[in-house]
C-alpha atoms as a PDB file:
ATOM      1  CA  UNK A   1     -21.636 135.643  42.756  1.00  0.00           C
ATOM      2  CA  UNK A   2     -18.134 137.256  44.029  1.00  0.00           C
ATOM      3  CA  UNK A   3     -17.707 135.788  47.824  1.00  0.00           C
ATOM      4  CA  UNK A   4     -16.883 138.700  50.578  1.00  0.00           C
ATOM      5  CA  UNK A   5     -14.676 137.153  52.874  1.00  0.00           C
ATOM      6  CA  UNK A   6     -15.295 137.898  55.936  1.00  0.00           C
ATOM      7  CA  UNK A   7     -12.200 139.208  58.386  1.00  0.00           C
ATOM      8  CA  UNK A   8     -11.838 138.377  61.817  1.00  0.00           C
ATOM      9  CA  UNK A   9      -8.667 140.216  63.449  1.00  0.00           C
ATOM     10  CA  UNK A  10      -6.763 137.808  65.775  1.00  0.00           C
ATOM     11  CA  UNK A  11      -3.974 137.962  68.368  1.00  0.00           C
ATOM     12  CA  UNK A  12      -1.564 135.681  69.808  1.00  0.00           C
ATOM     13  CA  UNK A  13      -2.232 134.369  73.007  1.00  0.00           C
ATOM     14  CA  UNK A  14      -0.015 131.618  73.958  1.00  0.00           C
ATOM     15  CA  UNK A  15       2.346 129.393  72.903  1.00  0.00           C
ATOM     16  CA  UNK A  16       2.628 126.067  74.234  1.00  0.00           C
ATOM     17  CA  UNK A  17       5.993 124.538  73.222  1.00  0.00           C
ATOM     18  CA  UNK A  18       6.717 120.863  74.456  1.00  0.00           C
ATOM     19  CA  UNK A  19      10.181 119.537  74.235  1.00  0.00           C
ATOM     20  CA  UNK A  20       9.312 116.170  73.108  1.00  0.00           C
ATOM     21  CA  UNK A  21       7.185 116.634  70.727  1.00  0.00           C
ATOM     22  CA  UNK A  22       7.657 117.774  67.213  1.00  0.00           C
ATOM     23  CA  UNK A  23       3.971 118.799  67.570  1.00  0.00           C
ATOM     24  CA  UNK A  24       4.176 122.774  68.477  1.00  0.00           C
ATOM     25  CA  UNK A  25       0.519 124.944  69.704  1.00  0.00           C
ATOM     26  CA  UNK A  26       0.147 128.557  69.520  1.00  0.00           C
ATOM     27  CA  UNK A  27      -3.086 129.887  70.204  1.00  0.00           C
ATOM     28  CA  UNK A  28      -4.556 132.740  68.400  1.00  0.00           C
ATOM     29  CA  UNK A  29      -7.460 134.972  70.290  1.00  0.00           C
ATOM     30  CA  UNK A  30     -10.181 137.295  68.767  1.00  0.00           C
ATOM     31  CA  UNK A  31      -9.481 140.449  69.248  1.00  0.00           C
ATOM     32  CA  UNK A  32     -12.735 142.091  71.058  1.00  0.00           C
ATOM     33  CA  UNK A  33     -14.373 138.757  70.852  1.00  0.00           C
ATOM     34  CA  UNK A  34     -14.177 135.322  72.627  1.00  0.00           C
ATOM     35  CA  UNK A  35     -13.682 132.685  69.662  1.00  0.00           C
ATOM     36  CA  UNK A  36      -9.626 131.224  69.737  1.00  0.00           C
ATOM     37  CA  UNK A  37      -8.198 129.526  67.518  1.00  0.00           C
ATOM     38  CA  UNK A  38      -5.429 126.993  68.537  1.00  0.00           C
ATOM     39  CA  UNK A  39      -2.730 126.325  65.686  1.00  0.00           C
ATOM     40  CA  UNK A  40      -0.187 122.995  65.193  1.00  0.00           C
ATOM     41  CA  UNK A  41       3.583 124.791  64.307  1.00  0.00           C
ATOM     42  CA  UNK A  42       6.418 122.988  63.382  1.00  0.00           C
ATOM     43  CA  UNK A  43       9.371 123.555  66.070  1.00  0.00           C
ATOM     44  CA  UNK A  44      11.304 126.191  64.606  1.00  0.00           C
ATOM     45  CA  UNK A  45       8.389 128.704  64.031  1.00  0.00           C
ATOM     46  CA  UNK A  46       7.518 127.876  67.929  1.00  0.00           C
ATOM     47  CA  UNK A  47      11.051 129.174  68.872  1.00  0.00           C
ATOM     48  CA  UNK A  48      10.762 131.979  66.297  1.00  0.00           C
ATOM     49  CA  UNK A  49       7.456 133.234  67.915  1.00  0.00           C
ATOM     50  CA  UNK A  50       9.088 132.573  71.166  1.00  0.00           C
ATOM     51  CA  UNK A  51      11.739 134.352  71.132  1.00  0.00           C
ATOM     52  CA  UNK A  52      10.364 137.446  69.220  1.00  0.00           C
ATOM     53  CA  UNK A  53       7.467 138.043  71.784  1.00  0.00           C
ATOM     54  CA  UNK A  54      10.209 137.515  74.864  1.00  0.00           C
ATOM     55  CA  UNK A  55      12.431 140.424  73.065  1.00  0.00           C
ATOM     56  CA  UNK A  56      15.560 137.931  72.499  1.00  0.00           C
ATOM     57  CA  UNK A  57      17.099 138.813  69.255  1.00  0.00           C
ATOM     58  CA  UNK A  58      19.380 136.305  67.561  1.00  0.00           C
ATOM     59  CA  UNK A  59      22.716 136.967  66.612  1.00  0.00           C
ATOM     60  CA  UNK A  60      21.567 136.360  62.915  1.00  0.00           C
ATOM     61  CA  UNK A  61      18.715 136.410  61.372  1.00  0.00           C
ATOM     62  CA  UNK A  62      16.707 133.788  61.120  1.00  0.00           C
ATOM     63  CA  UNK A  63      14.037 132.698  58.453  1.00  0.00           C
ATOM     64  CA  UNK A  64      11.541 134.864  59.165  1.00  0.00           C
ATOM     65  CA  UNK A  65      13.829 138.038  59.851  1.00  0.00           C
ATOM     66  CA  UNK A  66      15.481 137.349  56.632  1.00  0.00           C
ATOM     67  CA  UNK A  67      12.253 137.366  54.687  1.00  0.00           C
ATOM     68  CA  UNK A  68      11.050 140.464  56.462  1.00  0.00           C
ATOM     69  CA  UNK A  69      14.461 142.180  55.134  1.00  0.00           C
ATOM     70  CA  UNK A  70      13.970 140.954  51.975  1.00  0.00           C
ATOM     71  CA  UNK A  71      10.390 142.584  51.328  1.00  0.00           C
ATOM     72  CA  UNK A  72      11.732 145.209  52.994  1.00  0.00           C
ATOM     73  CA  UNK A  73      14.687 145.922  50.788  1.00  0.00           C
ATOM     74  CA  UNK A  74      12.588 144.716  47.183  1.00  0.00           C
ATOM     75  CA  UNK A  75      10.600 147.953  48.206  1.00  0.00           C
ATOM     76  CA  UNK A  76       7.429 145.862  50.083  1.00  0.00           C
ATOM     77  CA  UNK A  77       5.901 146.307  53.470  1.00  0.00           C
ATOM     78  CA  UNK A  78       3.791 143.249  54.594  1.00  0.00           C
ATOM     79  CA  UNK A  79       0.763 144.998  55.475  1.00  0.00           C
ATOM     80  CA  UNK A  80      -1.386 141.632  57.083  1.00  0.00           C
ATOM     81  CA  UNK A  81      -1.751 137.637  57.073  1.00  0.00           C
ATOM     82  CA  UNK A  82      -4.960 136.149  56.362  1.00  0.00           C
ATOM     83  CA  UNK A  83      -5.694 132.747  57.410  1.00  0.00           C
ATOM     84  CA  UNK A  84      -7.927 131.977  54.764  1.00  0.00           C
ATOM     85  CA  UNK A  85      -8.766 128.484  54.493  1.00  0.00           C
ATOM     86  CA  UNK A  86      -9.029 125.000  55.932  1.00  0.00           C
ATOM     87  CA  UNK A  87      -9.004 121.821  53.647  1.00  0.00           C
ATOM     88  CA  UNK A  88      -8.792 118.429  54.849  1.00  0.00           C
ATOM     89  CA  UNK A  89      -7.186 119.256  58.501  1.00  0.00           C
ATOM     90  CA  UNK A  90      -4.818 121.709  56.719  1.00  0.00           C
ATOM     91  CA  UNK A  91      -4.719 125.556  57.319  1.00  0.00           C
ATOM     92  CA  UNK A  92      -3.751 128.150  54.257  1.00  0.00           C
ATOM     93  CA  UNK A  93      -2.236 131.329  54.632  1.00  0.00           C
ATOM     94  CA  UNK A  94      -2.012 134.309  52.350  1.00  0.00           C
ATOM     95  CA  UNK A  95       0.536 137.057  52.966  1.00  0.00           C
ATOM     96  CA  UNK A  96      -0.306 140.751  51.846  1.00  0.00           C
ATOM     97  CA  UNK A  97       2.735 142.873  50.982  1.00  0.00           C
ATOM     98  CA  UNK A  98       2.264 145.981  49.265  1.00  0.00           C
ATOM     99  CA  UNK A  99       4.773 147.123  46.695  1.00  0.00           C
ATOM    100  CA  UNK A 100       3.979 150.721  44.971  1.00  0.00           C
ATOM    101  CA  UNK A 101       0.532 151.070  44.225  1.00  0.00           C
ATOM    102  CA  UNK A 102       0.440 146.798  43.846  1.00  0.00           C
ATOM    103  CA  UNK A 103      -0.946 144.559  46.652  1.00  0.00           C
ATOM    104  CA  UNK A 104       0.679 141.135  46.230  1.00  0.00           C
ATOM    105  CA  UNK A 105      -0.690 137.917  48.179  1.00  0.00           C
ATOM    106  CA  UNK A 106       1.673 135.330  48.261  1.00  0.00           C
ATOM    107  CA  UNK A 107       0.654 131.699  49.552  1.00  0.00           C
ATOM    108  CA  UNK A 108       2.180 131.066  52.833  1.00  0.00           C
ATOM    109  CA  UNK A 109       2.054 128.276  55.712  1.00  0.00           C
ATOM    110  CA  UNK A 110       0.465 129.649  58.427  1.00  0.00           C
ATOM    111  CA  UNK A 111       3.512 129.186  60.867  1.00  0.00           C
ATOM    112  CA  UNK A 112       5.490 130.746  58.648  1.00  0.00           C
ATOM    113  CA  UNK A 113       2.801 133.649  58.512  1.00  0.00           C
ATOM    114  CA  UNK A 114       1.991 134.282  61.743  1.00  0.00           C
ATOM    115  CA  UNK A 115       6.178 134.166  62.650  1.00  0.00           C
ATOM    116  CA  UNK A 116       6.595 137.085  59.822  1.00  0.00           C
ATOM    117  CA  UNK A 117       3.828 138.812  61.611  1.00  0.00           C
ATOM    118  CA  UNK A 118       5.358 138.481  64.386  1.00  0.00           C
ATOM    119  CA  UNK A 119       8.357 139.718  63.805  1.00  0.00           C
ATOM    120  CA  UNK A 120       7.448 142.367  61.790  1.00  0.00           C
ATOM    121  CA  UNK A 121       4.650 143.292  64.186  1.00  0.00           C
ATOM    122  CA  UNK A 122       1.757 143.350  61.941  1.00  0.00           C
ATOM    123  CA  UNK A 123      -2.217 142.315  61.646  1.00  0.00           C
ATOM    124  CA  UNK A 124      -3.252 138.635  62.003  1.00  0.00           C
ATOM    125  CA  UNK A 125      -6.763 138.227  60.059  1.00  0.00           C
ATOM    126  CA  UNK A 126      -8.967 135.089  60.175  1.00  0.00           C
ATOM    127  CA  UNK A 127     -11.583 134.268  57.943  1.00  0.00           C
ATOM    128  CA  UNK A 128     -15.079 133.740  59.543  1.00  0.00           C
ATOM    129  CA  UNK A 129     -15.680 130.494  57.570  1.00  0.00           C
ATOM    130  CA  UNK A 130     -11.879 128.876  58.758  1.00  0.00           C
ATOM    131  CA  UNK A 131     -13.212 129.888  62.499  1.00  0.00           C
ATOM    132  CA  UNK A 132     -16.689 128.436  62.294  1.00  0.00           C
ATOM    133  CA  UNK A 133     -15.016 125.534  61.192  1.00  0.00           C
ATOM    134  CA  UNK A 134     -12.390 125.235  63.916  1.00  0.00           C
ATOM    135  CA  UNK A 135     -15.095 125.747  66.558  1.00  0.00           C
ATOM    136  CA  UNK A 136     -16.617 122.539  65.031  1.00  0.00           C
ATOM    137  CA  UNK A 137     -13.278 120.935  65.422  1.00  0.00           C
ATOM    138  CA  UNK A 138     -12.554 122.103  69.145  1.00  0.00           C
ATOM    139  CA  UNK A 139     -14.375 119.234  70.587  1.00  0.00           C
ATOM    140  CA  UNK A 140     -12.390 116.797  68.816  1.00  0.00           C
ATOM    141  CA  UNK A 141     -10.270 114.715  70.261  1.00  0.00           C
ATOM    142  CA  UNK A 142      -6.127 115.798  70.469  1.00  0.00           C
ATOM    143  CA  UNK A 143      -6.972 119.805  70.501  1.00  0.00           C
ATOM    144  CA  UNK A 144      -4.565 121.990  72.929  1.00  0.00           C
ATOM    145  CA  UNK A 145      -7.251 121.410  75.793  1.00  0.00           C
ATOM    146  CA  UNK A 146      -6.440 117.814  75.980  1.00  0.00           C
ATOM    147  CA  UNK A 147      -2.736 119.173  77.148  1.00  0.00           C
ATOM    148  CA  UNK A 148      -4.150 120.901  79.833  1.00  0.00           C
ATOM    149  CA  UNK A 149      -4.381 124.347  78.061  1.00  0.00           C
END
């Protein structure tokens, strides 16, 4: 039996970015729904989401700008990112370039995902099982609530 995933479209929210902590929070928020889904980044995707939604552009690019130029120039447009699964406290992330008539997904962190999205200002997709699974998980212990989100 061939499993439909089910896609929720997301949006960012908020960013919570503490200086002494390696430990970075974004928040992702259904769009036309209710459900959020709060996110661990490393540091450097925090900044990168940071200072693409305040407008600041960097003098060069950085990681996720040169990525987006590189699709870009092998002839690809990233057309979504799919948060697609959750294994062991770990989030996967699949991004969805199309090139020609050719849809490639290539395996991605989610940081790194949703900072290429981002930047290049496209979709952010969730799938219904990762969210049903995070809503178990919000009241855990050590979730972005417990910092006063």
């Amino acid at each position: 039996m061939i499993h439909l995933a089910m896609l929720v479209e997301m949006e960012l929210s908020r960013i919570l970015i503490r200086e002494i902590s390696d430990a970075q929070f974004i928040e992702l928020h259904e769009v036309n729904g209710t459900r959020r889904f709060p996110i661990v980044v490393g540091k450097p995707e925090a900044y990168a989401i940071d200072r693409r939604l305040k407008g600041i552009e960097p003098e060069r690019p950085q990681t996720h700008e040169l990525l987006a130029d590189v699709i870009q120039t092998l002839g690809g447009t990233l057309q979504k990112i799919v948060i697609d699964d959750l294994t062991d406290g770990t989030f996967f992330a699949k991004l969805f370039i199309q090139e020609a008539e050719a849809v490639i997904v290539i395996d991605s962190r989610p940081s790194d995902a949703i900072a290429l999205g981002v930047a290049v200002q496209v979709p952010i997709f969730v799938e219904e099982h990762v969210l049903d699974e995070v809503e178990k998980d919000l009241d855990a212990p050590e979730t972005p609530d417990d910092f006063g989100w």
